[in-house]
PDB file of N, CA and C in Angstrom:
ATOM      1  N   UNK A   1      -4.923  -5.937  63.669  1.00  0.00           N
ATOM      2  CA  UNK A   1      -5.941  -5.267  62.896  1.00  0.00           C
ATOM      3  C   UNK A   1      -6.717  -6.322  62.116  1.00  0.00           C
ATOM      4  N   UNK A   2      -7.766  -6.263  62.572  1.00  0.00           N
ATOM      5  CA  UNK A   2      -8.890  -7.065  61.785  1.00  0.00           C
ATOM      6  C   UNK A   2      -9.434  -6.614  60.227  1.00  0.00           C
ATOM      7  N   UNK A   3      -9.089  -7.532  58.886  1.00  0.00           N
ATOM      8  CA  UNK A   3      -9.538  -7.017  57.695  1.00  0.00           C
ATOM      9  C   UNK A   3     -11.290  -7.438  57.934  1.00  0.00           C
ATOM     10  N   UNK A   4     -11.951  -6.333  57.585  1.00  0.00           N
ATOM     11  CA  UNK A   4     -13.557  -6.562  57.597  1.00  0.00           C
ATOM     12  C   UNK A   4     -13.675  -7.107  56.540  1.00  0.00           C
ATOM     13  N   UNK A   5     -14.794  -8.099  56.625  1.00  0.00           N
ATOM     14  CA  UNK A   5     -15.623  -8.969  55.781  1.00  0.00           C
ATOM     15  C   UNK A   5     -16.429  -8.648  54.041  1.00  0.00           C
ATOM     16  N   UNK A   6     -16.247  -6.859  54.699  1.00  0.00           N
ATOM     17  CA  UNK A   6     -17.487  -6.651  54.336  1.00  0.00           C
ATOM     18  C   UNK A   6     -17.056  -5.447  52.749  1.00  0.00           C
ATOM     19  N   UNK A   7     -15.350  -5.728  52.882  1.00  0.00           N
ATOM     20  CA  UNK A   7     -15.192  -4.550  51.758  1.00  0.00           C
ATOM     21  C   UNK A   7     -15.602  -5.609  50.132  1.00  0.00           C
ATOM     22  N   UNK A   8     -15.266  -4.526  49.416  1.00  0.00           N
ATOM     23  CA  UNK A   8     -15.992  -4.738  47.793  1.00  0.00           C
ATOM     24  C   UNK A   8     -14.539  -4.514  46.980  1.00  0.00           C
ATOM     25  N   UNK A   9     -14.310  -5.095  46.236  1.00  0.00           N
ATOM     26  CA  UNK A   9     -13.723  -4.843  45.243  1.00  0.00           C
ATOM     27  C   UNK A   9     -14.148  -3.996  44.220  1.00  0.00           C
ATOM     28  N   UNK A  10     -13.782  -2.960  43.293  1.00  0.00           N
ATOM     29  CA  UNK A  10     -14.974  -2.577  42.218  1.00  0.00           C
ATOM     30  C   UNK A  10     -14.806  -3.267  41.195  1.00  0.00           C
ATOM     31  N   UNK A  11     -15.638  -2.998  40.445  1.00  0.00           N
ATOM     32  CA  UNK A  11     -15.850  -4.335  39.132  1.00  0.00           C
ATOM     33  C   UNK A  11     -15.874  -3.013  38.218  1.00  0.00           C
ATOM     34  N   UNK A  12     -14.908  -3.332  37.001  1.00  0.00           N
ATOM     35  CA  UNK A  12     -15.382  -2.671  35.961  1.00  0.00           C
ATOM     36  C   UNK A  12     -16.048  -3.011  34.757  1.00  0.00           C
ATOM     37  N   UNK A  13     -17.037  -2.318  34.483  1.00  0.00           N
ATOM     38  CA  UNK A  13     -18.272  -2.850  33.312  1.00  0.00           C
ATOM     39  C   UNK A  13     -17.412  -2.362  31.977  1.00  0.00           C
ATOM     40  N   UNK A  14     -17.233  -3.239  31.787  1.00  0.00           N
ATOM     41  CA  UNK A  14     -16.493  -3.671  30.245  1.00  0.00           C
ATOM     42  C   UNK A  14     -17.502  -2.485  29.208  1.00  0.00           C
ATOM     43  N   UNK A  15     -18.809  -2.650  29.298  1.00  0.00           N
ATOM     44  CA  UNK A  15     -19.384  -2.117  28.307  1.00  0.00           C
ATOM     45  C   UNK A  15     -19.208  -0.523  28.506  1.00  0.00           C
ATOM     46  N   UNK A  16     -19.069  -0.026  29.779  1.00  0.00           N
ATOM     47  CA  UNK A  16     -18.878   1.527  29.468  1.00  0.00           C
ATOM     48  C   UNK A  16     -17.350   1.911  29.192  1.00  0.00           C
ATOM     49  N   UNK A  17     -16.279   0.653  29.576  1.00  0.00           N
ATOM     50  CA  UNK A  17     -14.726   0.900  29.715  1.00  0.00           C
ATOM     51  C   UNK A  17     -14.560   0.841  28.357  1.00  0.00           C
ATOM     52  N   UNK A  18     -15.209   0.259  27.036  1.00  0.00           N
ATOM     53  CA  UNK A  18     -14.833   0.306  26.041  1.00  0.00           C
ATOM     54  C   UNK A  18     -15.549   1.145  25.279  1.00  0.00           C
ATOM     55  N   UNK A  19     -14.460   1.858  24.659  1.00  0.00           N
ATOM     56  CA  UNK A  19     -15.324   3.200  23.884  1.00  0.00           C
ATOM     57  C   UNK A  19     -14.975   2.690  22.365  1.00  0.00           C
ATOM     58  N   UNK A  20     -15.652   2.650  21.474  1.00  0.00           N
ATOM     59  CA  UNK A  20     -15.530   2.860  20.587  1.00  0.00           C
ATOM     60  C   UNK A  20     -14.806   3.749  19.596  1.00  0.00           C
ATOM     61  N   UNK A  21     -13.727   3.321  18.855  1.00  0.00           N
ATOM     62  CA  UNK A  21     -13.236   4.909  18.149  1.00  0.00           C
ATOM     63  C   UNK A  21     -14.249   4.928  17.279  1.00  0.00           C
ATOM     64  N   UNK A  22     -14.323   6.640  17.016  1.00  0.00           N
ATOM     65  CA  UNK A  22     -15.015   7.206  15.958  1.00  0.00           C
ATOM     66  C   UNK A  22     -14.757   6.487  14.439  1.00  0.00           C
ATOM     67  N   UNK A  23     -15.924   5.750  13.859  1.00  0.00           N
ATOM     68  CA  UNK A  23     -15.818   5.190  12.528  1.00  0.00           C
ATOM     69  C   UNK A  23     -16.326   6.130  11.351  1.00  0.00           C
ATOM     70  N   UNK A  24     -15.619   6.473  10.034  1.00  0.00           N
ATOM     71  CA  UNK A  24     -16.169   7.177   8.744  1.00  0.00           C
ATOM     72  C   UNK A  24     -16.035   6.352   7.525  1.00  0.00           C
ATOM     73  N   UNK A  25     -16.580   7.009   6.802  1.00  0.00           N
ATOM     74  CA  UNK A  25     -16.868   7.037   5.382  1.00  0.00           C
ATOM     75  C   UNK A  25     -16.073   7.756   4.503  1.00  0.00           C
ATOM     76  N   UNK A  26     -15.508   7.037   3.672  1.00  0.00           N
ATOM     77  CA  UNK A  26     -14.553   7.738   2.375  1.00  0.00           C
ATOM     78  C   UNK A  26     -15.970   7.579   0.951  1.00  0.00           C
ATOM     79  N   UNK A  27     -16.258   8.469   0.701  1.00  0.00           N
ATOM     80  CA  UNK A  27     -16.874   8.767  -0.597  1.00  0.00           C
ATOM     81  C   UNK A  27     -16.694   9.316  -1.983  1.00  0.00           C
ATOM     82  N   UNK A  28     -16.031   9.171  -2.704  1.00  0.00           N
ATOM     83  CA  UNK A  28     -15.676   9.686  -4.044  1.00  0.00           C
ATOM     84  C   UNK A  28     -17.251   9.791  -4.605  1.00  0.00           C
ATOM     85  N   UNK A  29     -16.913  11.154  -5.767  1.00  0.00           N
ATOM     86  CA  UNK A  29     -17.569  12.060  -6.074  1.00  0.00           C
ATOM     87  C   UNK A  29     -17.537  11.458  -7.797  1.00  0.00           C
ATOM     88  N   UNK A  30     -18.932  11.611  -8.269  1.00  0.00           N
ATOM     89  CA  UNK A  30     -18.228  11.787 -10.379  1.00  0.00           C
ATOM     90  C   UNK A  30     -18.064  13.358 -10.505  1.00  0.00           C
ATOM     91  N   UNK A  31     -17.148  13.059 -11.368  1.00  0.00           N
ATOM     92  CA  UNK A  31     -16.723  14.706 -11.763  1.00  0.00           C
ATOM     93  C   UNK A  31     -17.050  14.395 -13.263  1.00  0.00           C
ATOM     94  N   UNK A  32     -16.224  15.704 -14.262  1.00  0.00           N
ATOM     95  CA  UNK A  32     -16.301  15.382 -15.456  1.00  0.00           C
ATOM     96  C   UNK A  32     -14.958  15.381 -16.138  1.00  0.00           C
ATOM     97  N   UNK A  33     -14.053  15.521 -15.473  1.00  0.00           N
ATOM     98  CA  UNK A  33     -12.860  15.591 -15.820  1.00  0.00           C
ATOM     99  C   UNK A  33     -11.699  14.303 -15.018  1.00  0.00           C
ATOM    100  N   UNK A  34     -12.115  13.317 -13.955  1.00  0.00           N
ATOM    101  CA  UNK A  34     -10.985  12.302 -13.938  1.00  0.00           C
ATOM    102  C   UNK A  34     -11.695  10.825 -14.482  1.00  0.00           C
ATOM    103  N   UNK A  35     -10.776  10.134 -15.241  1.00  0.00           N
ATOM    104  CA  UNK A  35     -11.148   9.128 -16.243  1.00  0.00           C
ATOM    105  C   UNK A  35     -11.323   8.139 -15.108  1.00  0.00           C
ATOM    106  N   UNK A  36     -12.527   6.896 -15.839  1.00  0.00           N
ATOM    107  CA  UNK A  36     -12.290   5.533 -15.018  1.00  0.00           C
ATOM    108  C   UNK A  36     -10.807   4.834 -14.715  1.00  0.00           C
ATOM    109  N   UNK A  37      -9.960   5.048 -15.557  1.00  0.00           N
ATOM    110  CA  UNK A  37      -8.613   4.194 -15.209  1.00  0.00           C
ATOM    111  C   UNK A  37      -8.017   5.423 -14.050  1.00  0.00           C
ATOM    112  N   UNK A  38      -7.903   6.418 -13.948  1.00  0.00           N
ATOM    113  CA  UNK A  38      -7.561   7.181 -12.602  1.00  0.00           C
ATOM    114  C   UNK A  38      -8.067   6.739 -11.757  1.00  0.00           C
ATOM    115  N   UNK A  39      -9.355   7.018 -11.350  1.00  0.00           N
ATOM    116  CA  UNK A  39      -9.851   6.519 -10.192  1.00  0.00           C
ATOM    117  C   UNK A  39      -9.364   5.734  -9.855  1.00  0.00           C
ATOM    118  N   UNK A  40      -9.852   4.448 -10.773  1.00  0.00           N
ATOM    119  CA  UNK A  40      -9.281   3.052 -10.353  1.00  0.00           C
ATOM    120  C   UNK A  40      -7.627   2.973  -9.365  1.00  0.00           C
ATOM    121  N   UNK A  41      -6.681   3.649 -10.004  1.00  0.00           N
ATOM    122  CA  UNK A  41      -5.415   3.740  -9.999  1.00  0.00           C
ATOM    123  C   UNK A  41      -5.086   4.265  -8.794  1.00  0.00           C
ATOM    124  N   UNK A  42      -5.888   4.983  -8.461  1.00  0.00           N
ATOM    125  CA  UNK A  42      -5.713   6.195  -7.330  1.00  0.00           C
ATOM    126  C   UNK A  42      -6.233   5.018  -5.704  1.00  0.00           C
ATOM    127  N   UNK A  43      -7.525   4.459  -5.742  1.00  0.00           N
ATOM    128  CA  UNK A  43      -7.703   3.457  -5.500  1.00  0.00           C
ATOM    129  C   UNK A  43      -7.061   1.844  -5.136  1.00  0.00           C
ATOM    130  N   UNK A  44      -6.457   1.498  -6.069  1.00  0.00           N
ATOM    131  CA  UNK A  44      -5.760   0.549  -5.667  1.00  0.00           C
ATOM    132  C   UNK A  44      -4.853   1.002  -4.903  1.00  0.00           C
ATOM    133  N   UNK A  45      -3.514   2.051  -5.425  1.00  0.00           N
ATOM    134  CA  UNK A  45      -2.735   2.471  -4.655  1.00  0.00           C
ATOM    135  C   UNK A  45      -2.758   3.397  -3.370  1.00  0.00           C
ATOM    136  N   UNK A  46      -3.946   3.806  -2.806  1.00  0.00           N
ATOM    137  CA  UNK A  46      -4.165   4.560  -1.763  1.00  0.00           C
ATOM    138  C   UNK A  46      -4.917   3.803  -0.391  1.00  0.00           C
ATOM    139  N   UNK A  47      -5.578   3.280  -1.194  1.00  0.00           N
ATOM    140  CA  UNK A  47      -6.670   2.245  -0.503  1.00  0.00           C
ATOM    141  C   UNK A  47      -6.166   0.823   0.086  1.00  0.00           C
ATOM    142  N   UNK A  48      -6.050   0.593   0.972  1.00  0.00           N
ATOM    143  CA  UNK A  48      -5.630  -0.747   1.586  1.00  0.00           C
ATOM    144  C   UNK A  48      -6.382  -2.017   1.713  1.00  0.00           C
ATOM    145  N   UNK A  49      -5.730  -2.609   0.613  1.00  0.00           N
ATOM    146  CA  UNK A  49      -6.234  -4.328   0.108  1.00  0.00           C
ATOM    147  C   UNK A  49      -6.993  -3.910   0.025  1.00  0.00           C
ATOM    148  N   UNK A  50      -7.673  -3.224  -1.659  1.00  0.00           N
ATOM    149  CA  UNK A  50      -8.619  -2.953  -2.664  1.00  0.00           C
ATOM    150  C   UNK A  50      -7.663  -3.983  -3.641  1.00  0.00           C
ATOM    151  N   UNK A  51      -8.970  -4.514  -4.386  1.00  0.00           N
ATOM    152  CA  UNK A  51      -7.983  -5.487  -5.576  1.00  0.00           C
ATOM    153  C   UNK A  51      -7.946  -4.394  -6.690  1.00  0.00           C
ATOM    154  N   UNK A  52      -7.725  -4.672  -7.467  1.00  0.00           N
ATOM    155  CA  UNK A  52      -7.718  -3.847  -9.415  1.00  0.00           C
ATOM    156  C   UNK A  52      -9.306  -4.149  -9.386  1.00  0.00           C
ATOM    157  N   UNK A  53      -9.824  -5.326  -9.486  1.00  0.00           N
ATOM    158  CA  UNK A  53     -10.934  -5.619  -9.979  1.00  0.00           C
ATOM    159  C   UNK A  53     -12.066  -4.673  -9.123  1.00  0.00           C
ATOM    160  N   UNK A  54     -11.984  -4.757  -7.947  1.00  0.00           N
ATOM    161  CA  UNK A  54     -12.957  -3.885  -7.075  1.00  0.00           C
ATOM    162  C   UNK A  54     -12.737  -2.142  -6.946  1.00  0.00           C
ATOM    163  N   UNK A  55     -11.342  -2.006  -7.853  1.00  0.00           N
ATOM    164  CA  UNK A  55     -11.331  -0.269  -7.952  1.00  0.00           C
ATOM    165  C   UNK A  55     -11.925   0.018  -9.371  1.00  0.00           C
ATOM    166  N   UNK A  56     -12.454  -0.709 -10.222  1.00  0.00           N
ATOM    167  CA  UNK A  56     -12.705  -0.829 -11.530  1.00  0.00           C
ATOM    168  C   UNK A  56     -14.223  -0.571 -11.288  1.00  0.00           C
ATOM    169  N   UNK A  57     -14.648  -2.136 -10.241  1.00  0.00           N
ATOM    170  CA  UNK A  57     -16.010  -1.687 -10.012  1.00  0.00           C
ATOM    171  C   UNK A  57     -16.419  -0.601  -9.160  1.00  0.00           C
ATOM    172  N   UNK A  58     -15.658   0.092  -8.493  1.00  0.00           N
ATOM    173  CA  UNK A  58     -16.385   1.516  -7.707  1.00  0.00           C
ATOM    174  C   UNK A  58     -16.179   3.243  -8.729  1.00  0.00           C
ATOM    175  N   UNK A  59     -15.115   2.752  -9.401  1.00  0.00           N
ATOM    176  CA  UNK A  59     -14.915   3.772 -10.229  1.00  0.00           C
ATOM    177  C   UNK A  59     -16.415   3.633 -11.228  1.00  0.00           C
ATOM    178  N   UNK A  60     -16.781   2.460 -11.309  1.00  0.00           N
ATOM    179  CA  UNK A  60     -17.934   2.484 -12.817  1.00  0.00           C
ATOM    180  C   UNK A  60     -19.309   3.035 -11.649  1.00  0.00           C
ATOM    181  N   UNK A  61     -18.880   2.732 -10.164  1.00  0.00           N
ATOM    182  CA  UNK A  61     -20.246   2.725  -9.973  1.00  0.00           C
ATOM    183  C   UNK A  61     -20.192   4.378  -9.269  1.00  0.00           C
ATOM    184  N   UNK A  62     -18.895   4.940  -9.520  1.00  0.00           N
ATOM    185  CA  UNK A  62     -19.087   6.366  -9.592  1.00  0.00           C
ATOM    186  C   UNK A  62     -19.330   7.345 -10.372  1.00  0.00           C
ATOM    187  N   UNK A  63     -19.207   6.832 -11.427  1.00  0.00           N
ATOM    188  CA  UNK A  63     -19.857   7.200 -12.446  1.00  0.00           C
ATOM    189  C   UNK A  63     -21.182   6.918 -13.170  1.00  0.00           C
ATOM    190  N   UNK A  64     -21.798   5.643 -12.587  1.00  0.00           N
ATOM    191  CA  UNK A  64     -23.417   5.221 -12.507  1.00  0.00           C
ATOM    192  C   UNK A  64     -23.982   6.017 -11.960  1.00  0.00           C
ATOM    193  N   UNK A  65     -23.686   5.804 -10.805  1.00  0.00           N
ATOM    194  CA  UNK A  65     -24.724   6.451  -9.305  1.00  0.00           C
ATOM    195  C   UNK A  65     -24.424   7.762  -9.079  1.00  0.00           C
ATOM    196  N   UNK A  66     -22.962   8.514  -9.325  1.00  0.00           N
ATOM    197  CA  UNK A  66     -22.909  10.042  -8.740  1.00  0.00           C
ATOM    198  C   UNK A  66     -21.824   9.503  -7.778  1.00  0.00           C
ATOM    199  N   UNK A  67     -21.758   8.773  -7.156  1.00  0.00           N
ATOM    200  CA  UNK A  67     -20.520   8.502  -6.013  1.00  0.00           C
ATOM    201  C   UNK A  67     -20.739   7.196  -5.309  1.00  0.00           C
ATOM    202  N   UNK A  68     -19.772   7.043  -4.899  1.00  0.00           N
ATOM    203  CA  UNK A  68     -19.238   5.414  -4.128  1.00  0.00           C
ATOM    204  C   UNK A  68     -18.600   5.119  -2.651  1.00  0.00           C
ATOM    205  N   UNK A  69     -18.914   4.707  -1.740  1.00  0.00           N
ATOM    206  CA  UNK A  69     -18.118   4.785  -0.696  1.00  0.00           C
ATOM    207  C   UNK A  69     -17.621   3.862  -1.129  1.00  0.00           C
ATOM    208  N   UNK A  70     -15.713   4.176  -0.842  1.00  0.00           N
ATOM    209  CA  UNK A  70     -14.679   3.520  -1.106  1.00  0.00           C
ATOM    210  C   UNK A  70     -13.720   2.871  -0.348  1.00  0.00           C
ATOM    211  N   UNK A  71     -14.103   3.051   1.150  1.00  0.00           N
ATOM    212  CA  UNK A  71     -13.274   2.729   2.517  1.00  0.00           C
ATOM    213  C   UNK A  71     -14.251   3.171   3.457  1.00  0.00           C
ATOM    214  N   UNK A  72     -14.325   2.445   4.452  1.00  0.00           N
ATOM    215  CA  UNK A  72     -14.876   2.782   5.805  1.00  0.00           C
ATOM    216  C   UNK A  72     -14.472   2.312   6.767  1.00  0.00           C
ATOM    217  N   UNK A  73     -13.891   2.685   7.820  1.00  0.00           N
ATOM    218  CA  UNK A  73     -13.381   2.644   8.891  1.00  0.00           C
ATOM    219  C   UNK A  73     -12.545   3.679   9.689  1.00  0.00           C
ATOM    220  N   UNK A  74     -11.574   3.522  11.279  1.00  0.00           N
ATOM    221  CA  UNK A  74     -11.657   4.365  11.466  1.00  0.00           C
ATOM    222  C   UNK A  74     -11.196   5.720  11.022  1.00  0.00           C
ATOM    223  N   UNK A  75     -11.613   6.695  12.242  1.00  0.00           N
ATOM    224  CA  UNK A  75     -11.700   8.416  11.925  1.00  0.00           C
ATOM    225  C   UNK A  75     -10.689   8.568  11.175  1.00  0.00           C
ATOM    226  N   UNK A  76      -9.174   8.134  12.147  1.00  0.00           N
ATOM    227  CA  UNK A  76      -8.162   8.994  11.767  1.00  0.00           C
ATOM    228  C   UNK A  76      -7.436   8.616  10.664  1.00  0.00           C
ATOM    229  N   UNK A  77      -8.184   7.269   9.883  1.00  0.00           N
ATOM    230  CA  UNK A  77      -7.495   6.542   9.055  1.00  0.00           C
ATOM    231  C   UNK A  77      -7.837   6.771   7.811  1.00  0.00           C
ATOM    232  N   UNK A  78      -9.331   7.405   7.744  1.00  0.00           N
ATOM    233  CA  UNK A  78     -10.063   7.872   6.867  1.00  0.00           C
ATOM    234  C   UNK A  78      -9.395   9.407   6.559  1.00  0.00           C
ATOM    235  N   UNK A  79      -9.534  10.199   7.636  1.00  0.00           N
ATOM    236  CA  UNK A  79      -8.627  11.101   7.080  1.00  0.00           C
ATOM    237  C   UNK A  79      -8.028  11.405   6.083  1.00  0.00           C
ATOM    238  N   UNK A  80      -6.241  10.812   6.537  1.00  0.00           N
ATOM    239  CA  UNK A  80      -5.391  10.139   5.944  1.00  0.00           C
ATOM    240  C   UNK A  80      -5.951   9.833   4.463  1.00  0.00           C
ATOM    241  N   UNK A  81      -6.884   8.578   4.300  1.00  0.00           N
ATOM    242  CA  UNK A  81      -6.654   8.485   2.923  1.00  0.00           C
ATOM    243  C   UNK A  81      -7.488   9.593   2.394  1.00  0.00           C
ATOM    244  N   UNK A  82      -8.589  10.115   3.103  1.00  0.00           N
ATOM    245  CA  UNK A  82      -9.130  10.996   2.124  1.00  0.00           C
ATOM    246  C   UNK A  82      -8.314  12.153   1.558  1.00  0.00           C
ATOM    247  N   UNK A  83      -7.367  12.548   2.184  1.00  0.00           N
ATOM    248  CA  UNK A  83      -6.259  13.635   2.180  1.00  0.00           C
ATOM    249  C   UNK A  83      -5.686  13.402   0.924  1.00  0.00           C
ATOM    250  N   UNK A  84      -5.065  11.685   0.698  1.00  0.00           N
ATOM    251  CA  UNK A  84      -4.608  11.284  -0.199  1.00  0.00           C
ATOM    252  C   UNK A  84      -5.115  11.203  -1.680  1.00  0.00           C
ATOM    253  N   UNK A  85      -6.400  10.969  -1.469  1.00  0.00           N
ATOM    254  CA  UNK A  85      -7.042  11.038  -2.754  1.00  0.00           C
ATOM    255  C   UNK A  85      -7.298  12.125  -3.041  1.00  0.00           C
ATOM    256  N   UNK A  86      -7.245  13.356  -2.389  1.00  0.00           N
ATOM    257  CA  UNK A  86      -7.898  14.576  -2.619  1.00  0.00           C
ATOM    258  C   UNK A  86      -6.767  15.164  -3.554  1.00  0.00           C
ATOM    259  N   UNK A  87      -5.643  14.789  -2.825  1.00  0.00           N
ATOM    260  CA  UNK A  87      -4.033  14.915  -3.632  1.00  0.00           C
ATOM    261  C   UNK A  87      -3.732  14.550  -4.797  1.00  0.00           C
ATOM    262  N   UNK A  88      -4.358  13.226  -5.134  1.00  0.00           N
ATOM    263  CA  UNK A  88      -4.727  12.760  -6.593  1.00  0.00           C
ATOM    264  C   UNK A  88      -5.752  13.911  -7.762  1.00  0.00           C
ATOM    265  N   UNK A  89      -6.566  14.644  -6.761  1.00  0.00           N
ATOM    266  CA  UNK A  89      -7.219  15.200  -7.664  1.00  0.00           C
ATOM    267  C   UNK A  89      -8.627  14.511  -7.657  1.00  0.00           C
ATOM    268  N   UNK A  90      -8.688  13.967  -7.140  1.00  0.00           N
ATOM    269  CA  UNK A  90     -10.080  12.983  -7.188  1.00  0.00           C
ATOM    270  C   UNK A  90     -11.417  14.005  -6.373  1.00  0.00           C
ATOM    271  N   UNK A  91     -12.290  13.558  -6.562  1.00  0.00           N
ATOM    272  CA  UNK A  91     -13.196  14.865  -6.512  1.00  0.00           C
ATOM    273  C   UNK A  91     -14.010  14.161  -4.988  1.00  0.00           C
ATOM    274  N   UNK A  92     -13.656  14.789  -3.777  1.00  0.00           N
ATOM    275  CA  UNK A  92     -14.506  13.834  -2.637  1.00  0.00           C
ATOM    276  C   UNK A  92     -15.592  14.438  -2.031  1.00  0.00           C
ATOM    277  N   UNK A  93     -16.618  13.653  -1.735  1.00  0.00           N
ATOM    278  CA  UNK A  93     -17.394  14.087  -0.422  1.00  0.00           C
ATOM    279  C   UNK A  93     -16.592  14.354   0.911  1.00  0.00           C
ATOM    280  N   UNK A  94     -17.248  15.469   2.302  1.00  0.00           N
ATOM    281  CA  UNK A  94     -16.407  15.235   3.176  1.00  0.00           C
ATOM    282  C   UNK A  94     -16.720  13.981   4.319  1.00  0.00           C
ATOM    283  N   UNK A  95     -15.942  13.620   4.660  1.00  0.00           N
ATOM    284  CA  UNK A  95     -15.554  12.552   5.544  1.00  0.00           C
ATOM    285  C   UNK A  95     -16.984  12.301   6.315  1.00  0.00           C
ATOM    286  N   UNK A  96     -17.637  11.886   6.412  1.00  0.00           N
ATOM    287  CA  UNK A  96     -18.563  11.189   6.909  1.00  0.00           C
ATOM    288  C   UNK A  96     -18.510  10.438   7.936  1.00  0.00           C
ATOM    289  N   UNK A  97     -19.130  10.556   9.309  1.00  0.00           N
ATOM    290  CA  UNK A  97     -18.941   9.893  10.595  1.00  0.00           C
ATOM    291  C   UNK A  97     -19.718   9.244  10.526  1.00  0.00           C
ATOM    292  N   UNK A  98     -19.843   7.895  10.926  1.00  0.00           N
ATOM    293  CA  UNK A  98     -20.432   6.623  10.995  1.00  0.00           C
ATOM    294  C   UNK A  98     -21.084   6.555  12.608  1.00  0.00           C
TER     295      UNK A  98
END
């Protein structure tokens, strides 16, 4: 049996084989009832490698601006923490797809 010359291998295009996971947005809300040192607190400990110093500055700038995105990345991870902070009591926007 003769192998023909003429077969193809298929090639796979990297760019359609890789999908992207779904990326979001964690947004905290100002309320009028949780203090800057909560936030902050809630923040460091929920949030992964946030320093003290950078939960200090999103807490002030949630209370400047009205709200702060506080994490972004992926879907299911965002979730998760948003779940967590919501548990704190912290006042959130919902999850936001990127």
């Amino acid at each position: 049996m003769k192998i023909s010359e003429n077969l193809t291998t298929p090639v796979l295009d990297l760019k359609k084989a890789k999908k992207k996971y779904p990326e979001a947005r964690i947004i905290v809300l100002d309320d009028n009832f949780n203090t800057f040192e909560h936030v902050a607190i809630c923040l460091v400990r929920i949030i992964p490698r946030i320093s003290e110093k950078k939960s200090w500055l999103l807490a002030l700038e949630v209370d400047r601006e009205g709200s702060a995105e506080v994490w972004r990345g992926p879907f299911e991870q965002a979730e998760l923490y948003h779940q967590q902070l919501v548990s704190k009591g912290l006042t959130m926007a919902p999850i936001e797809k990127t």
